[in-house]
C-alpha atoms as a PDB file:
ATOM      1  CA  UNK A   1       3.836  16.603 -16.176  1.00  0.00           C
ATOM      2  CA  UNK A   2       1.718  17.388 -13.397  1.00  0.00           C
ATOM      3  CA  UNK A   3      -0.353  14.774 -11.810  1.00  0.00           C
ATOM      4  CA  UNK A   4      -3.573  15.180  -8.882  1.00  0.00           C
ATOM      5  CA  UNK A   5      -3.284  15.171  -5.481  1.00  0.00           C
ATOM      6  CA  UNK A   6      -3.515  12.325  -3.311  1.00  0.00           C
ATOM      7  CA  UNK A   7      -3.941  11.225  -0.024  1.00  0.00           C
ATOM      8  CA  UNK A   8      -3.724   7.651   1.025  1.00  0.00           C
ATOM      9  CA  UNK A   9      -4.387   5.959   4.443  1.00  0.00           C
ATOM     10  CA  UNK A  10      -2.661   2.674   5.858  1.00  0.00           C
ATOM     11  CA  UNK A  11      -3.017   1.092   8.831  1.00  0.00           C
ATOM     12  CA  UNK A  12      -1.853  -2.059  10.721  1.00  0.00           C
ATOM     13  CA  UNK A  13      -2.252  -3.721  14.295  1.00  0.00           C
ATOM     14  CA  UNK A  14      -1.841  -6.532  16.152  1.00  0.00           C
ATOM     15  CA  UNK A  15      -2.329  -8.677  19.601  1.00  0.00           C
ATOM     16  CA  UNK A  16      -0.776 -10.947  21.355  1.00  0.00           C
ATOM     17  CA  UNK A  17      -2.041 -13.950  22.914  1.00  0.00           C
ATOM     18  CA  UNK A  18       0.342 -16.062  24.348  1.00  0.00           C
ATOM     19  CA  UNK A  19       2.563 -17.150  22.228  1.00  0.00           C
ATOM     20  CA  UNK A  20       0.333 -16.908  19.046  1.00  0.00           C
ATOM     21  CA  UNK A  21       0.310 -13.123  17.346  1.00  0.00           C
ATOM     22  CA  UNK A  22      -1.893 -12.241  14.991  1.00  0.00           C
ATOM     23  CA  UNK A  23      -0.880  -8.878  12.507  1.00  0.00           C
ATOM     24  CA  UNK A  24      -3.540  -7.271  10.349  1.00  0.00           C
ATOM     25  CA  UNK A  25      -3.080  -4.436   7.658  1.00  0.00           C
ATOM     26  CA  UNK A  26      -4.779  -2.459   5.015  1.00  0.00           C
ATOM     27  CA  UNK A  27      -3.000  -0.659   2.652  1.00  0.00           C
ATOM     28  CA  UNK A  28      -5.383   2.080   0.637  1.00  0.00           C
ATOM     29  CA  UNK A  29      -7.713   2.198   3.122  1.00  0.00           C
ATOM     30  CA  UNK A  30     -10.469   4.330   1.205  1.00  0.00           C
ATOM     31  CA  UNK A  31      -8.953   2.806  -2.246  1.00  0.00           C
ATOM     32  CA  UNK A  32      -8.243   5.606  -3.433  1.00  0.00           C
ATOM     33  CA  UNK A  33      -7.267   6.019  -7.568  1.00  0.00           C
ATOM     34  CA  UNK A  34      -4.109   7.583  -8.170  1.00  0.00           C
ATOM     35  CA  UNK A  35      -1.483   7.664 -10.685  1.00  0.00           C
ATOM     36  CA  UNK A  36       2.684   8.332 -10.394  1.00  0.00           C
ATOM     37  CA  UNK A  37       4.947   9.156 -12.754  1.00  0.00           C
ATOM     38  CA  UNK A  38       8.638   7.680 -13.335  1.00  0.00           C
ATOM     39  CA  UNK A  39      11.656   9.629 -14.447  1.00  0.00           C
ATOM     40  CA  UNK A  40      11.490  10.086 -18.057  1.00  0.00           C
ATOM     41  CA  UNK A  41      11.836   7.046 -19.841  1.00  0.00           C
ATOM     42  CA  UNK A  42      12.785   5.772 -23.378  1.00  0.00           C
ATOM     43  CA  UNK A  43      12.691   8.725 -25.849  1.00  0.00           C
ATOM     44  CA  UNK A  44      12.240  11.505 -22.610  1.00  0.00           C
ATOM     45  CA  UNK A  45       8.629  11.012 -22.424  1.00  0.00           C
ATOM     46  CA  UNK A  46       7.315  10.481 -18.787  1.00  0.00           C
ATOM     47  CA  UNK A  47       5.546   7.028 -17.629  1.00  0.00           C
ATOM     48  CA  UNK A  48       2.413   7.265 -15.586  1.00  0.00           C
ATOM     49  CA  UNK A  49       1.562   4.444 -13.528  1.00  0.00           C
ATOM     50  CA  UNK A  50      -1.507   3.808 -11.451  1.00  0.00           C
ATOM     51  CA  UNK A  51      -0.858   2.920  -8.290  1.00  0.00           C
ATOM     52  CA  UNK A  52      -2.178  -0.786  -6.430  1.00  0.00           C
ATOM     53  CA  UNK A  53      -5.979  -0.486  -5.036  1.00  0.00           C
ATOM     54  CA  UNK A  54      -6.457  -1.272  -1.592  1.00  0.00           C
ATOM     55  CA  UNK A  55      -5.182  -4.253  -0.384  1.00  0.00           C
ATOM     56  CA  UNK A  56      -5.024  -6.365   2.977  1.00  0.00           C
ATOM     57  CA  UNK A  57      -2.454  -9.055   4.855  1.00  0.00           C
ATOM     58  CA  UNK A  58      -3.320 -11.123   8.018  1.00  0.00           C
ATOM     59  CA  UNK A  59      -0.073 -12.812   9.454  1.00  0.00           C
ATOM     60  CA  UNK A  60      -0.508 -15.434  12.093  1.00  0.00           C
ATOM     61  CA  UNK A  61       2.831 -16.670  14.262  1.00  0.00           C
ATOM     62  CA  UNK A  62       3.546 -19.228  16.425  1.00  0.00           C
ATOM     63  CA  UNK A  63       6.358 -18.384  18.745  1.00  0.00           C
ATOM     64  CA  UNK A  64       7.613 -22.279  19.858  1.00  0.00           C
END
């Protein structure tokens, strides 16, 4: 099975202030649709999967 190209962009930062730190990233940046495929699976047919849409996490710490 042959599946698309694909190109996907993640990025992260963060700053410190302190002793507070705040950590920002965004996976998918451009949320782009694509698909993978798994080893063969029951039977030898392949699974395709699409893969997450763009997502984001903010962490905050406190260092005491």
């Amino acid at each position: 099975m042959r599946l698309p190209g694909y190109t996907v962009v993640n990025i992260g930062s963060s700053v410190t202030i302190g002793k507070l730190e705040v950590q920002g990233f965004i996976n998918n940046l451009f949320n782009e649709r694509y698909f993978r495929a798994n080893a063969s699976a029951l039977f030898g047919s392949n699974l395709v999967l699409p893969e997450r849409p763009r997502s984001w996490t903010l962490r905050l710490r406190y260092r005491f």
